[in-house]
Protein backbone atom coordinates (compact mmCIF):
# COMPACT_ATOMS: atom_id res chain seq x y z
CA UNK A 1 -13.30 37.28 9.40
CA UNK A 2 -11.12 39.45 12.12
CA UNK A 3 -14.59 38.63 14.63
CA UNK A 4 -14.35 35.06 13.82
CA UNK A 5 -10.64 35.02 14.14
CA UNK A 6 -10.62 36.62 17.66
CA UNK A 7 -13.44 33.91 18.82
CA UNK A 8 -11.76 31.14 17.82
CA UNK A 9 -8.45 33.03 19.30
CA UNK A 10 -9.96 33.24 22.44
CA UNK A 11 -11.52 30.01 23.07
CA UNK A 12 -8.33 28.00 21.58
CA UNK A 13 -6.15 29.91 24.18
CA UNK A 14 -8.63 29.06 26.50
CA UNK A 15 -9.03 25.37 26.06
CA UNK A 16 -6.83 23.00 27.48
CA UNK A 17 -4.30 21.65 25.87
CA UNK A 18 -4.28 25.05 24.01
CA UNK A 19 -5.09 25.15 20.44
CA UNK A 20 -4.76 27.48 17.34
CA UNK A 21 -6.60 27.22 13.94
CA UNK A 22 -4.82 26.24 11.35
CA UNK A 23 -7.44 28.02 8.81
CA UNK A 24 -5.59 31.71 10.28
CA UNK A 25 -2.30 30.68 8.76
CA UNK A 26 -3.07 31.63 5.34
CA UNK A 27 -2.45 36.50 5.62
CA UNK A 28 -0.48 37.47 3.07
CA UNK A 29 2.48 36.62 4.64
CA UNK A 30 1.75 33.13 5.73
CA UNK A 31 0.49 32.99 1.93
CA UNK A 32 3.94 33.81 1.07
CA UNK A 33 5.63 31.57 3.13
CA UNK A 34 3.38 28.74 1.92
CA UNK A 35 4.91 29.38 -1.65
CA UNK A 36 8.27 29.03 -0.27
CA UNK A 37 7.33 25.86 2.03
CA UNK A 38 5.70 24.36 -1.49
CA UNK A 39 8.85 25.30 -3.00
CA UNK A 40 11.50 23.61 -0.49
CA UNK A 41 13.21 20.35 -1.35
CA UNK A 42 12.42 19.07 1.49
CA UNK A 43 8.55 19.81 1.12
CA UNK A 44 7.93 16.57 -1.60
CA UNK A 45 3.70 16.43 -1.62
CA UNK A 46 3.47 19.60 -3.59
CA UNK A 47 6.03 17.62 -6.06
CA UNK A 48 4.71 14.49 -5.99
CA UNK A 49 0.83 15.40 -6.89
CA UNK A 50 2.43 17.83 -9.35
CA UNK A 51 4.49 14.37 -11.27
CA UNK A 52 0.40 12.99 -11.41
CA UNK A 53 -0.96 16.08 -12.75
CA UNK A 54 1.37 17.14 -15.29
CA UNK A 55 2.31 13.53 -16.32
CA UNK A 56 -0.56 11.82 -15.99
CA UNK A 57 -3.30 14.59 -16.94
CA UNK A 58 -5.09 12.05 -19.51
CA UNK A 59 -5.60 9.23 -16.85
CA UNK A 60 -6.93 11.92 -15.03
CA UNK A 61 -9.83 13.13 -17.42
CA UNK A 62 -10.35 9.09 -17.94
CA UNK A 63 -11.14 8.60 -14.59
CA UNK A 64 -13.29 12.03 -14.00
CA UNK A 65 -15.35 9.75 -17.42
CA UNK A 66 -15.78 13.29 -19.22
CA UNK A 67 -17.47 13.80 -22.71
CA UNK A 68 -15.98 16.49 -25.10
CA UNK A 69 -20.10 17.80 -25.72
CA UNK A 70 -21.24 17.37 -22.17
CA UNK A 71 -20.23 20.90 -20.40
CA UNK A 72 -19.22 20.26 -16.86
CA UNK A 73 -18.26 22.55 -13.78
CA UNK A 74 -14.79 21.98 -12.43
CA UNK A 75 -14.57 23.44 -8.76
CA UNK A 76 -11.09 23.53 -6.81
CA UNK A 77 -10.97 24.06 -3.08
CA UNK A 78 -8.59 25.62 -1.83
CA UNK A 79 -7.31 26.31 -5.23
CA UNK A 80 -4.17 28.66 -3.53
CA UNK A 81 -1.76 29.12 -6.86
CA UNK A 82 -2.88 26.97 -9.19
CA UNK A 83 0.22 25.16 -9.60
CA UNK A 84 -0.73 22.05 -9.89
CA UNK A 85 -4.32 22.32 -11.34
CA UNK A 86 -2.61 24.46 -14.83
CA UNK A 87 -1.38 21.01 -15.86
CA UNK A 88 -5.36 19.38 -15.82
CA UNK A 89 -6.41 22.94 -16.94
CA UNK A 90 -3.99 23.02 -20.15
CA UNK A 91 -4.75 19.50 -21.07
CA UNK A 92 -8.71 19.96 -20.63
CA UNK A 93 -7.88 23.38 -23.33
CA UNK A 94 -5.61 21.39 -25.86
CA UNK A 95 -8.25 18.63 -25.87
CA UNK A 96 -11.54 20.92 -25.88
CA UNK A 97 -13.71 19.67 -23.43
CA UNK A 98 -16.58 22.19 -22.52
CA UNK A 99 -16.39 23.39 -19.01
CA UNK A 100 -15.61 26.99 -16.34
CA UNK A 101 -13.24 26.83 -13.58
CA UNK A 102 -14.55 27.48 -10.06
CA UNK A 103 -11.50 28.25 -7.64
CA UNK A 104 -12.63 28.64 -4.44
CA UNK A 105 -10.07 29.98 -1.11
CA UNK A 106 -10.19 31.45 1.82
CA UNK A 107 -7.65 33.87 0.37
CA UNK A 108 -8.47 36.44 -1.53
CA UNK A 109 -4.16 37.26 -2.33
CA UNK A 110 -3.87 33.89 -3.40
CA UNK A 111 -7.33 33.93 -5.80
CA UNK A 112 -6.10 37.30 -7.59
CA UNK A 113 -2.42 35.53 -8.20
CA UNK A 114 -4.37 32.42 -9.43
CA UNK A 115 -6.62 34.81 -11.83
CA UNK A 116 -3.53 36.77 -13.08
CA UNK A 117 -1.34 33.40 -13.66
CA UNK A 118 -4.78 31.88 -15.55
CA UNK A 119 -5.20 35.09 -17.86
CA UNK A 120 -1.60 34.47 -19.52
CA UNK A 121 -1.65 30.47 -19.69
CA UNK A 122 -4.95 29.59 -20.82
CA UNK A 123 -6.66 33.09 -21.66
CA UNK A 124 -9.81 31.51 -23.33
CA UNK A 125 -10.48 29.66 -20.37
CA UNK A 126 -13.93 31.12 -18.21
CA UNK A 127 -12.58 31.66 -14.50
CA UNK A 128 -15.11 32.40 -11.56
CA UNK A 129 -12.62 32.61 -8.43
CA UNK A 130 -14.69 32.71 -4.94
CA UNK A 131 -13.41 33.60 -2.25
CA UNK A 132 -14.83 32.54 1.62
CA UNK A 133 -15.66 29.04 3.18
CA UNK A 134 -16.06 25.91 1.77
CA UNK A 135 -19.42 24.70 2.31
CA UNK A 136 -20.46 28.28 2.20
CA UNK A 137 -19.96 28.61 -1.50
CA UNK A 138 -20.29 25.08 -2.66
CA UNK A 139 -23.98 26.03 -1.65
CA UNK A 140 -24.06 28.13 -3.90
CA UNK A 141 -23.77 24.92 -6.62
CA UNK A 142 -26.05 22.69 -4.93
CA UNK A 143 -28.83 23.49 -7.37
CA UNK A 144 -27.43 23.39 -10.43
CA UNK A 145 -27.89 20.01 -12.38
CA UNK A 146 -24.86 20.47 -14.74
CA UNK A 147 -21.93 17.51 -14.29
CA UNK A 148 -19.17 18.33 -11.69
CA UNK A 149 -15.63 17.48 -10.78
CA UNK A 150 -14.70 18.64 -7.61
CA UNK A 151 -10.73 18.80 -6.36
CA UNK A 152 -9.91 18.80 -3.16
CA UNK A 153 -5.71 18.46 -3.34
CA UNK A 154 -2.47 19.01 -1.72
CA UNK A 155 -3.59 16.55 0.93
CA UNK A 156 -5.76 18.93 2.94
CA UNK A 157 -8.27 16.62 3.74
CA UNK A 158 -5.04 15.29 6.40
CA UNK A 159 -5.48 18.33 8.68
CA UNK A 160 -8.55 16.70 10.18
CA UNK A 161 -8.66 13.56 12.37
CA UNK A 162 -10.47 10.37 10.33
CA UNK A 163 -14.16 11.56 12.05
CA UNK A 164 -13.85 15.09 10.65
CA UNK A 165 -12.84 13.84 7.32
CA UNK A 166 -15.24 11.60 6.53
CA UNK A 167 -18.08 14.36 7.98
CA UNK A 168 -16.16 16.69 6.02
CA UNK A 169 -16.49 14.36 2.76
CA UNK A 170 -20.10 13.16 3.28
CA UNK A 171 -20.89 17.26 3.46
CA UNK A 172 -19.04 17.49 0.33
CA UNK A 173 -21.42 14.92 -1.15
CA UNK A 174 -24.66 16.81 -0.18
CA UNK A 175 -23.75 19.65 -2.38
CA UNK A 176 -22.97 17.06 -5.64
CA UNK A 177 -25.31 15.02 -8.10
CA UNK A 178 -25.11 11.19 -8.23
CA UNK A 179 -22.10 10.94 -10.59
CA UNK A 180 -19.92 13.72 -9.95
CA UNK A 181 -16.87 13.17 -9.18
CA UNK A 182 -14.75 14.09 -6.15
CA UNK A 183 -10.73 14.05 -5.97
CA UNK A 184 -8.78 14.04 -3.09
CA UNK A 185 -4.98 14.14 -2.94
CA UNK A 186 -3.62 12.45 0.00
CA UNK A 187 -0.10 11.80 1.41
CA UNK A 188 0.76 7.80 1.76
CA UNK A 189 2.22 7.11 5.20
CA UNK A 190 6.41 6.74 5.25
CA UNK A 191 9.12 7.19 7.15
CA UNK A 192 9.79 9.75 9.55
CA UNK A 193 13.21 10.05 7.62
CA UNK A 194 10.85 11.49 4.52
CA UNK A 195 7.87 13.33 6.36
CA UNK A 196 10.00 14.91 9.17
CA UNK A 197 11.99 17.38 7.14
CA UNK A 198 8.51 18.38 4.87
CA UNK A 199 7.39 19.95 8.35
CA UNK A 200 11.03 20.99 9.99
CA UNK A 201 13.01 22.01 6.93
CA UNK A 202 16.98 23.50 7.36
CA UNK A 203 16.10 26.58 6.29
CA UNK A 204 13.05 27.08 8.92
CA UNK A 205 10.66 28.34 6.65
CA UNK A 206 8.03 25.47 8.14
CA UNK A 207 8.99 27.32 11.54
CA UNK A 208 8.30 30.83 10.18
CA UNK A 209 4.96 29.98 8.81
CA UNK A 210 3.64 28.58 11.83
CA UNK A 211 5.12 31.05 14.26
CA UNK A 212 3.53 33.59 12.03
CA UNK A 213 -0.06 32.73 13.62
CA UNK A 214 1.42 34.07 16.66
CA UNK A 215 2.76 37.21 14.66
CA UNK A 216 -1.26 37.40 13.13
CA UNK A 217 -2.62 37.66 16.69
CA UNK A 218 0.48 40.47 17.62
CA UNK A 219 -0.93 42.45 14.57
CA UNK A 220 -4.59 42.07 14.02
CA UNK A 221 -5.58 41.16 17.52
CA UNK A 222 -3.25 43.24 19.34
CA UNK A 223 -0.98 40.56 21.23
CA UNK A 224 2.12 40.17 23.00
CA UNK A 225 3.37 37.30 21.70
CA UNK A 226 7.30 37.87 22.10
CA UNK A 227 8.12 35.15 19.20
CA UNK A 228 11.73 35.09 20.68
CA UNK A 229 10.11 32.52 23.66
CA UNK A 230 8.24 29.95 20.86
CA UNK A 231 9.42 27.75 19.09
CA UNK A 232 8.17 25.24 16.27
CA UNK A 233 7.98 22.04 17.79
CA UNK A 234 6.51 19.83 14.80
CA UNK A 235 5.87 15.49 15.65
CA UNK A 236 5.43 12.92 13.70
CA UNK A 237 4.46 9.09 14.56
CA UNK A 238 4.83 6.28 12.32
CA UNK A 239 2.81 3.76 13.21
CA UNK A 240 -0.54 6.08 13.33
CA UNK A 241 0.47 8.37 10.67
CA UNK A 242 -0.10 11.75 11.87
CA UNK A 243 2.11 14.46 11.69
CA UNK A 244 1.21 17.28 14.56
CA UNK A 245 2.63 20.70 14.39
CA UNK A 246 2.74 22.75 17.71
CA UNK A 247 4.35 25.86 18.94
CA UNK A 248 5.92 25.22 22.32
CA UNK A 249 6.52 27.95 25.16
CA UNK A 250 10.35 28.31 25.98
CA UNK A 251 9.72 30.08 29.27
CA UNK A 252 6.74 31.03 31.83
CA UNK A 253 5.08 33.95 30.77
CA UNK A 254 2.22 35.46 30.32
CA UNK A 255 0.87 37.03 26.86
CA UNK A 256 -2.44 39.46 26.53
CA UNK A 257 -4.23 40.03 23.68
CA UNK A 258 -5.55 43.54 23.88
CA UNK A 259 -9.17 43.00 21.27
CA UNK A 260 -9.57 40.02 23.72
CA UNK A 261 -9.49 41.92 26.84
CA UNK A 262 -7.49 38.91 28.19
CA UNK A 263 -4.31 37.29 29.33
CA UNK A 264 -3.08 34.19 29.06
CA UNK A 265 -0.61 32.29 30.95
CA UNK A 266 1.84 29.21 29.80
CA UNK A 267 4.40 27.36 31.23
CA UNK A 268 7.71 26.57 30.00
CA UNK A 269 7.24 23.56 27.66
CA UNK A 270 3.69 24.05 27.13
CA UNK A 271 1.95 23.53 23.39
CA UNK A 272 -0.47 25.37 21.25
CA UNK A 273 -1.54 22.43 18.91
CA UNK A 274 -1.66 24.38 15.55
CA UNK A 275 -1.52 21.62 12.90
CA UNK A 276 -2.13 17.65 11.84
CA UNK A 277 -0.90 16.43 8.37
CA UNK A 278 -2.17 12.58 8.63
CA UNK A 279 -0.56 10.26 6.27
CA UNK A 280 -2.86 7.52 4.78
CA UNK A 281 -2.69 3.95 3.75
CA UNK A 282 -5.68 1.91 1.55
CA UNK A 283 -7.24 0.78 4.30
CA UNK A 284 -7.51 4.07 6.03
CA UNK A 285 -9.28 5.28 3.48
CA UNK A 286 -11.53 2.98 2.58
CA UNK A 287 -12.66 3.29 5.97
CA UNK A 288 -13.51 7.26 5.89
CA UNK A 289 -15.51 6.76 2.50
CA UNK A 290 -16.95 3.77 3.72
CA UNK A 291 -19.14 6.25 5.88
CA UNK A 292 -19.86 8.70 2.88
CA UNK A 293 -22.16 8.84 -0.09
CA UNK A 294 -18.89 8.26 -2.66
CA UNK A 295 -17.21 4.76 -3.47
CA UNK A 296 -13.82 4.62 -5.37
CA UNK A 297 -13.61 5.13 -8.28
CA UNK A 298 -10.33 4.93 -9.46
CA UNK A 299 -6.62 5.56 -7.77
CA UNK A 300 -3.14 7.88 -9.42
CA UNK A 301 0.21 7.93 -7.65
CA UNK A 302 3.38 9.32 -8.47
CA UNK A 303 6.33 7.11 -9.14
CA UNK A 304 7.75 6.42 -5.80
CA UNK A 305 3.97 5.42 -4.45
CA UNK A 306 4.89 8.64 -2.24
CA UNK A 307 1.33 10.70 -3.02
CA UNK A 308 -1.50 9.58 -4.40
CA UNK A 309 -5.26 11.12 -6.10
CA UNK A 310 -8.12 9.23 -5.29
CA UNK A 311 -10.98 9.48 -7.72
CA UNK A 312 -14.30 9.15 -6.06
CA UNK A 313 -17.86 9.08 -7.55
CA UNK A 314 -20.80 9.92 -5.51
CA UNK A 315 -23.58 7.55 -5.28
């Protein structure tokens, strides 16, 4: 991981514009501030897809079309605390449907939290956590002819532009049978009055955790980075509905990063891309599945029509 981080590092800082990962947010402490960023008023997705899960768990296991005898794999990516998932895990318990829990993260913090949390709410339930990349594990499945549901929430399917997610979702699909089931939680498109604080809150937690990367690179890498010249500079357009999430030089300077062996220069205003969040409508969607193996299946949103699950089934 520390290799791979330095590469990508490197040729980010190299590129122009300059870019950053957003995959290297997640140390422990960007783990922690993600808990508090979930945890802000301000931040409503993590609120919203929480109102569908723990409100509307039995529409849920409708539309996944499970049988209480048929035993079935349920695999979470990017599981991170388990918040949200409990509610679907406590109702698949209390109604005894047959099945393990796969968690899969990048994180291994965030998978022993998850495994601790699981152990006291729903100790009879089977947990295999894996930690490492997506596809990487999800191989690791391919074989295996047993039913699946596979969640894919919190709307991180938005930090890719539309060609990366539906590549992203058609890979998905090579690793599932015909039938299994796929859900993505995705943040509808709104107002910059309502997105704009989620990713520039009062408190500047959102700032922390993205000036953290910086803070990563000063610790692991061995960089300069005097975090006293950045600042979060987070953008959001309506009409397109991506929100981007930079970190913008105040001054000229010059930082090196010492595992490297190089220096790089910026000038006063200049960004390091570090984030998109893209809001979707119906017809966005339907587009990016349109070039997958999965149709729609069936749709959940939360009250205000803020958030919504899509249910797909692959072909």
């Amino acid at each position: 991981m520390l290799e791979q981080f330095k590469e990508d590092v490197d040729a980010g800082l190299s590129s122009c514009p300059k870019v950053l990962s957003s995959r290297f947010f997640y140390d422990k402490k960007g783990d922690e501030l993600f808990q508090q960023i979930m945890a802000m008023p301000e931040y409503y997705l993590t609120n919203k897809e929480f109102e569908i899960f723990s409100k509307q768990s039995d529409k849920l296991i409708e539309a996944f079309d499970l049988k209480k005898d048929e035993y079935f794999e349920l695999i979470e990516l990017g599981a991170g605390d388990g918040t949200k998932t409990v509610e679907l895990l406590k109702a698949l318990q209390r109604e005894g449907y047959s099945y393990d829990y796969f968690p899969i993260d990048i994180s291994q913090n965030s998978l022993d939290g998850l495994e601790k949390m699981l152990s006291e709410i729903t100790p009879a339930l089977k947990v295999v956590k894996k930690q490492g990349d997506y596809f990487g594990v999800l191989s690791s499945f391919k074989e295996s002819k047993k039913k699946k549901v596979l969640l894919f929430m919190g709307s991180n399917i938005g930090n890719m532009n539309d060609d990366r997610a539906r590549e992203f979702i058609y890979k998905l699909g090579e690793n599932l049978n015909s039938g299994d089931k796929l859900l993505i939680g995705i943040d509808l498109m709104k107002s910059i009055e309502i997105v704009g604080p989620a990713y520039n809150d009062r408190a500047g937690i959102t700032s922390a955790f993205n000036l953290n990367l910086l803070d990563r690179i000063n610790r692991e890498l061995g960089g300069d980075f005097d975090l006293e010249k950045w600042v979060h500079a987070p953008e959001y357009d309506e009409e397109t509905g991506y929100a981007k999430s930079f970190i913008k030089s105040s001054v000229n300077q010059t930082v090196s990063i010492s595992a490297i062996g190089k220096s790089f220069d910026f000038e006063k205003g200049e960004k390091i891309h570090t984030e998109i969040s893209r809001k979707y409508n119906d017809t966005i969607m339907k587009n990016i599945i349109s070039g997958t193996d999965f149709k729609l299946h069936d749709k959940l949103t939360d009250a205000d029509g803020w958030f919504a699950d899509y249910v797909l089934v692959r072909g």
